[in-house]
C-alpha atoms as a PDB file:
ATOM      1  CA  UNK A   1       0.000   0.000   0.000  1.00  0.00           C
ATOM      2  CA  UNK A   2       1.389   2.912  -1.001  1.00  0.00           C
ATOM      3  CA  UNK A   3       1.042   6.657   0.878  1.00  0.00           C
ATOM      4  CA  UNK A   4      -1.228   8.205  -0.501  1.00  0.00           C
ATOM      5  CA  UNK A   5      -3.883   5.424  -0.101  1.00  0.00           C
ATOM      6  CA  UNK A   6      -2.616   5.049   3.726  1.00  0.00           C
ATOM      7  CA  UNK A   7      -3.113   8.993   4.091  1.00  0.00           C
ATOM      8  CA  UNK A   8      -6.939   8.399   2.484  1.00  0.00           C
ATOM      9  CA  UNK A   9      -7.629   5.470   4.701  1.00  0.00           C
ATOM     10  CA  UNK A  10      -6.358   7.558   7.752  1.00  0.00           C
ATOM     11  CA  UNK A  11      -8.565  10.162   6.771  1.00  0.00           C
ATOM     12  CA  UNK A  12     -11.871   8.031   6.722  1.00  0.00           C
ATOM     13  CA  UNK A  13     -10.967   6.257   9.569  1.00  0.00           C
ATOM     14  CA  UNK A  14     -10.676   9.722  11.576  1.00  0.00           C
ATOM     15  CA  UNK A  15     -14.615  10.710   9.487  1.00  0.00           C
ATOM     16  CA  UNK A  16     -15.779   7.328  10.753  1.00  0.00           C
ATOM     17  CA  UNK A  17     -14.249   8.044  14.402  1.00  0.00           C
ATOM     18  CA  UNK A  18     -16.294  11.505  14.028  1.00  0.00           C
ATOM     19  CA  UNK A  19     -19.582   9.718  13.088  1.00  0.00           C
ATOM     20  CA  UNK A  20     -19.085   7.016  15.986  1.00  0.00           C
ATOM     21  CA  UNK A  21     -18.457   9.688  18.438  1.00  0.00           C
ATOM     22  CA  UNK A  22     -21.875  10.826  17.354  1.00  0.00           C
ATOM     23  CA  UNK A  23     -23.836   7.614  17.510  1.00  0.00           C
ATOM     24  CA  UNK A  24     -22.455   7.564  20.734  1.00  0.00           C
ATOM     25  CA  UNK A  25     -23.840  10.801  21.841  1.00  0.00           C
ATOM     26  CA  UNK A  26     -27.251  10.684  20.328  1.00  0.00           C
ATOM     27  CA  UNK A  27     -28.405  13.522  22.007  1.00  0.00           C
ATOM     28  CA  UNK A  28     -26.914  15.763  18.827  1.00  0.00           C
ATOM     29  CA  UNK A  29     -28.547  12.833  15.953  1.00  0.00           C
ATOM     30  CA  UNK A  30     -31.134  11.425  15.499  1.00  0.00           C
ATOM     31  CA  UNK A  31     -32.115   7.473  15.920  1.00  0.00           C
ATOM     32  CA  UNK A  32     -32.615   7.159  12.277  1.00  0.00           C
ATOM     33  CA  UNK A  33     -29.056   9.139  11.516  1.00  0.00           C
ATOM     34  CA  UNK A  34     -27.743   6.448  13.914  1.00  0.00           C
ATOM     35  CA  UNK A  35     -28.285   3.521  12.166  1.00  0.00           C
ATOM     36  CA  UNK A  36     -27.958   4.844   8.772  1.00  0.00           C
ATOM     37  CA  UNK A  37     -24.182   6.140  10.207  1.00  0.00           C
ATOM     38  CA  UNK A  38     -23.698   2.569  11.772  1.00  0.00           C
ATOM     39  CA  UNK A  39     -24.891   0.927   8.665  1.00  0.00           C
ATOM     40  CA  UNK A  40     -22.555   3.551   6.712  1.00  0.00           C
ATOM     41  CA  UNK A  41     -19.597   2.680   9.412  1.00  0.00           C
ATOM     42  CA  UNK A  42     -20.240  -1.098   9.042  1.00  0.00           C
ATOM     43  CA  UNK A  43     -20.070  -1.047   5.212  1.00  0.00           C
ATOM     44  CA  UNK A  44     -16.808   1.105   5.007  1.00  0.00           C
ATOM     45  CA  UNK A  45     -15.324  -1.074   7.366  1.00  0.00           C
ATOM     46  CA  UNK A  46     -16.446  -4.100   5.504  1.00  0.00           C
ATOM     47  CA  UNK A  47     -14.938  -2.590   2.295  1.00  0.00           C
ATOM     48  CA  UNK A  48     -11.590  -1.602   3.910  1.00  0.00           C
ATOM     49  CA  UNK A  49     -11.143  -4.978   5.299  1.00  0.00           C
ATOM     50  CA  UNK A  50     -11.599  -6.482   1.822  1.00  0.00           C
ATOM     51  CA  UNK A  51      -9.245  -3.862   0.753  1.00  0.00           C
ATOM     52  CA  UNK A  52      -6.477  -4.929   3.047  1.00  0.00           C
ATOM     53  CA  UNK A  53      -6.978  -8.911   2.043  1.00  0.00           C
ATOM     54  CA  UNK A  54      -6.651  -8.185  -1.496  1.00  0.00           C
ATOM     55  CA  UNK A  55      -3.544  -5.945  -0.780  1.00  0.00           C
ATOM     56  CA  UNK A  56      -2.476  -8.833   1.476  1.00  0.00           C
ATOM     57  CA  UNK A  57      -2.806 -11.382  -1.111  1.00  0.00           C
ATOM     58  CA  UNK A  58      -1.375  -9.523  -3.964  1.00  0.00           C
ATOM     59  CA  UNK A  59       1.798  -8.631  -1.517  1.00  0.00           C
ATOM     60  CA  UNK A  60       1.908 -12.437  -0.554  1.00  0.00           C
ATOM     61  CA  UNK A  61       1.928 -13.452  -4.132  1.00  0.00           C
ATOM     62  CA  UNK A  62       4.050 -10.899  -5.282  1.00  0.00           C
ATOM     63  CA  UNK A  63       6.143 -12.476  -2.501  1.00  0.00           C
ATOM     64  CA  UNK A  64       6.478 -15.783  -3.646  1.00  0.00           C
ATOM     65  CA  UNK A  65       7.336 -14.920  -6.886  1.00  0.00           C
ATOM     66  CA  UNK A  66       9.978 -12.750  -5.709  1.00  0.00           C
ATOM     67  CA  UNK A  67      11.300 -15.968  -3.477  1.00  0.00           C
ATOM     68  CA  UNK A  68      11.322 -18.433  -6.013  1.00  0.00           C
ATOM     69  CA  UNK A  69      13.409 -15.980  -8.467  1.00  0.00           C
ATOM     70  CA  UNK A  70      15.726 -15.791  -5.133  1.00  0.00           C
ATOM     71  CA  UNK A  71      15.794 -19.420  -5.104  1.00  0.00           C
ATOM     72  CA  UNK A  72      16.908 -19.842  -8.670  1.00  0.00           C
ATOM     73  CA  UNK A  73      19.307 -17.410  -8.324  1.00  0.00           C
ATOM     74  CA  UNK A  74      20.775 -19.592  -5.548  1.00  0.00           C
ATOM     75  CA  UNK A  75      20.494 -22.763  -7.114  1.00  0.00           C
ATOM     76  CA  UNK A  76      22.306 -21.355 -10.252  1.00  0.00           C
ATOM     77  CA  UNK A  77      24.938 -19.726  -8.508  1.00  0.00           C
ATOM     78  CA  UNK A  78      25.858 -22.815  -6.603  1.00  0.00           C
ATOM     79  CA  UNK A  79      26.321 -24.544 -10.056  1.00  0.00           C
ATOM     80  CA  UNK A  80      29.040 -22.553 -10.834  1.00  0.00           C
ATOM     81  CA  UNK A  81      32.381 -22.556 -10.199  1.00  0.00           C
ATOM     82  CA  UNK A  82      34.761 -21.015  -7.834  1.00  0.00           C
ATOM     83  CA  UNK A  83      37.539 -18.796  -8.387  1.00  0.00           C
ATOM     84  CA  UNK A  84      39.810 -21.401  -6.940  1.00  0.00           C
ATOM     85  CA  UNK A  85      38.816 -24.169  -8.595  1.00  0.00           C
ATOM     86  CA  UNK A  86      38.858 -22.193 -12.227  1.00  0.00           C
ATOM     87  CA  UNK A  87      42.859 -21.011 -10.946  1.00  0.00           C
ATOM     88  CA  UNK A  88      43.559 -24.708 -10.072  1.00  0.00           C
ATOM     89  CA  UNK A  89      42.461 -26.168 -13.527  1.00  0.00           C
ATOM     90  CA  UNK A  90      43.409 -23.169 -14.950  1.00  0.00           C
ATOM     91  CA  UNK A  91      47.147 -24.276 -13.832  1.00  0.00           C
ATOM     92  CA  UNK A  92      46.335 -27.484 -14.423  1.00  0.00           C
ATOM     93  CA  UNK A  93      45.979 -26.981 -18.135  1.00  0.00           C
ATOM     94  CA  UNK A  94      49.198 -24.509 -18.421  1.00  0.00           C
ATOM     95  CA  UNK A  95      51.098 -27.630 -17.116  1.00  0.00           C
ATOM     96  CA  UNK A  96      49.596 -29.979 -19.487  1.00  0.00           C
ATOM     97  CA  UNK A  97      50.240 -27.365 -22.544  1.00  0.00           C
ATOM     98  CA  UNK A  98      53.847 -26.501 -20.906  1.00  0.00           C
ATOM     99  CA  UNK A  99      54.686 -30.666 -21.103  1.00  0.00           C
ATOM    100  CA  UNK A 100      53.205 -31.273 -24.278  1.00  0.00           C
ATOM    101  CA  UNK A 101      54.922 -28.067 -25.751  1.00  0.00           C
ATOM    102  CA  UNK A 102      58.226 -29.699 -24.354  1.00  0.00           C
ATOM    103  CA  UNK A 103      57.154 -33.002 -26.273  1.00  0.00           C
ATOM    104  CA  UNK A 104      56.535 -31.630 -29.090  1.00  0.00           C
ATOM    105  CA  UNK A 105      59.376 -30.005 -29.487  1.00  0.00           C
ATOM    106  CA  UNK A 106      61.630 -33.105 -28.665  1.00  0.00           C
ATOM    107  CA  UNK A 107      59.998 -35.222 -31.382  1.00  0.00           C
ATOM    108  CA  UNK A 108      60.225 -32.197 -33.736  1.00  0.00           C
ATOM    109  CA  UNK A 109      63.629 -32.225 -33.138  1.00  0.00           C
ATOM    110  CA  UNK A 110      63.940 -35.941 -33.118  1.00  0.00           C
ATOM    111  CA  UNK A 111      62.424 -35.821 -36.691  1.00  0.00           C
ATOM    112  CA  UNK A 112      64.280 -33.147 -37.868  1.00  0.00           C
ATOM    113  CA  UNK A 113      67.915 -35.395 -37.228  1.00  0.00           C
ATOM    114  CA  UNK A 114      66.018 -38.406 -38.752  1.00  0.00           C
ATOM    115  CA  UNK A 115      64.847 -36.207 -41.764  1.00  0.00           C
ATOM    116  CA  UNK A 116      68.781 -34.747 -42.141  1.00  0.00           C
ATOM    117  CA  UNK A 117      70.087 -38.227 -42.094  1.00  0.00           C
ATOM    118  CA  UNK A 118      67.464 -39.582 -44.765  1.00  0.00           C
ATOM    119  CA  UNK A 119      68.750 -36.238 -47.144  1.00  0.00           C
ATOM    120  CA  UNK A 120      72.322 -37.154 -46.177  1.00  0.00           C
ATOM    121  CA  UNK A 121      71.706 -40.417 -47.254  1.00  0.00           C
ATOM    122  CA  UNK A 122      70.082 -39.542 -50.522  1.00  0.00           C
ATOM    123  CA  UNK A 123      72.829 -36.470 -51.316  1.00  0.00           C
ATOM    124  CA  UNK A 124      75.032 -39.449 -50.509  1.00  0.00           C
ATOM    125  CA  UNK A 125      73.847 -41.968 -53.253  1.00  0.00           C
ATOM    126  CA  UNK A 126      72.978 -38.968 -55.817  1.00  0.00           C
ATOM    127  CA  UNK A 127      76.961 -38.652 -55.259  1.00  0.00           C
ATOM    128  CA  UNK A 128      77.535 -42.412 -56.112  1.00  0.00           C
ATOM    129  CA  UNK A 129      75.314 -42.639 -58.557  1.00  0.00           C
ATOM    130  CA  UNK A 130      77.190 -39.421 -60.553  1.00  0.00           C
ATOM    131  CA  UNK A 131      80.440 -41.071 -59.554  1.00  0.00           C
ATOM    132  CA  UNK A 132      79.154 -44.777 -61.298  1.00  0.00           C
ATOM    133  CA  UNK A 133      78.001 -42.498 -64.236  1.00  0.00           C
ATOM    134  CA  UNK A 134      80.993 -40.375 -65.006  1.00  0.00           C
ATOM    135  CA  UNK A 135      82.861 -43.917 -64.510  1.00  0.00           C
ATOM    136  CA  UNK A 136      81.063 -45.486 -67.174  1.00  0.00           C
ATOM    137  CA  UNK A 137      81.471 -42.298 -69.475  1.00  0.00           C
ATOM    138  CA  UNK A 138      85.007 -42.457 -68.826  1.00  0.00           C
ATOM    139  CA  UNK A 139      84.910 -46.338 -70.221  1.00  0.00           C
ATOM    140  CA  UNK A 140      82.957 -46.056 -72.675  1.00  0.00           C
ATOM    141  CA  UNK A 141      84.879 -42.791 -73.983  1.00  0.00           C
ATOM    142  CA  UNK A 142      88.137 -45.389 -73.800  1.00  0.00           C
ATOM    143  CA  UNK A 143      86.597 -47.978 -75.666  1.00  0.00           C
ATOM    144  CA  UNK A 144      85.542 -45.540 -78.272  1.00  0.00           C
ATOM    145  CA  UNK A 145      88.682 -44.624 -78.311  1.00  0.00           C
ATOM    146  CA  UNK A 146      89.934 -47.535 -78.693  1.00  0.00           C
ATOM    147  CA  UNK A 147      87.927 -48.818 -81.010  1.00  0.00           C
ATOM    148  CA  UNK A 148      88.677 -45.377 -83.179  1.00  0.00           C
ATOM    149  CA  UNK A 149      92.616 -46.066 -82.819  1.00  0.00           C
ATOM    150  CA  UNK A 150      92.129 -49.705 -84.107  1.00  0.00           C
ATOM    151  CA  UNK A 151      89.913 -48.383 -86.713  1.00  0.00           C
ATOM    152  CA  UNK A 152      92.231 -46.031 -87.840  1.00  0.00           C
ATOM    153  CA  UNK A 153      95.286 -48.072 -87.655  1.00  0.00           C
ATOM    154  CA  UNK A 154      93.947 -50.850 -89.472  1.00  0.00           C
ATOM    155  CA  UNK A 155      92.911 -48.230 -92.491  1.00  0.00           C
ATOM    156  CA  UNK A 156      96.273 -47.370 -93.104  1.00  0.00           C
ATOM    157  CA  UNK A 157      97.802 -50.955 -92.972  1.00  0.00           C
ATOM    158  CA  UNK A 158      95.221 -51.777 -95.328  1.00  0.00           C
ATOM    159  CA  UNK A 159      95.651 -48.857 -97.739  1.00  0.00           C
END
């Protein structure tokens, strides 16, 4: 309820006061007045106690409502997490990515000497193979030669 309606029920509660102080003196109203004012006091009374239920049972309900949004709030902040526990995992993880980042770059490097060896390997039989070629040119260049030399020598004994 808010003030104004408090300062309007104070004021007919001091006019109903006024009118009861009457019916209690009749000598100033009449019999009739009395029971019309009683009637009138008994009605008004009535109404304001019907007006303070309702305002009772909207407050009530306005109440619960206002609970039960408390009580989700609760319930949903104890489902979350701590500032400690979020710090601990938190640390948890930086371990975990510190260690793995370590790993990593051990096999990295690991591969890395097992890749160089593989290309030494290959530069190393590239090398052979030129080697085995330029060999056989050299041979066959020789045996051309030779073959040119007998060639030639037997084309002036036969001339």
């Amino acid at each position: 309820m808010d003030l104004s309606q408090h300062d309007d029920l104070e004021g007919r509660i001091r006019k109903l006061e006024q009118a009861m102080a009457r019916i209690n003196n009749p000598g100033t109203i009449s019999t009739a007045e009395a029971v019309s004012l009683k009637e009138y006091f008994n009605s008004r009374l009535t109404s304001i106690e019907n007006a303070t239920s309702l305002a009772a049972a909207t407050m009530d309900k306005r109440l619960d409502g206002m609970n039960e949004f408390r009580d989700t709030l609760r319930d949903q902040a104890g489902r979350f997490t701590t500032r400690e526990e979020v710090s601990v995992q938190l640390a948890r993880v930086c371990d975990l990515a510190s260690a793995d980042r370590a790993s990593l770059r051990q096999e990295a490097a690991i591969e890395r000497k097992a890749l160089k060896d593989q290309i030494d390997e290959l530069q190393t039989f590239k090398d052979r193979l030129e080697g085995k070629a330029s060999t056989t040119s050299v041979a066959v260049s020789y045996l051309l030669g030779g073959a040119s030399l007998l060639i030639g020598i037997l084309g002036l004994l036969l001339r």
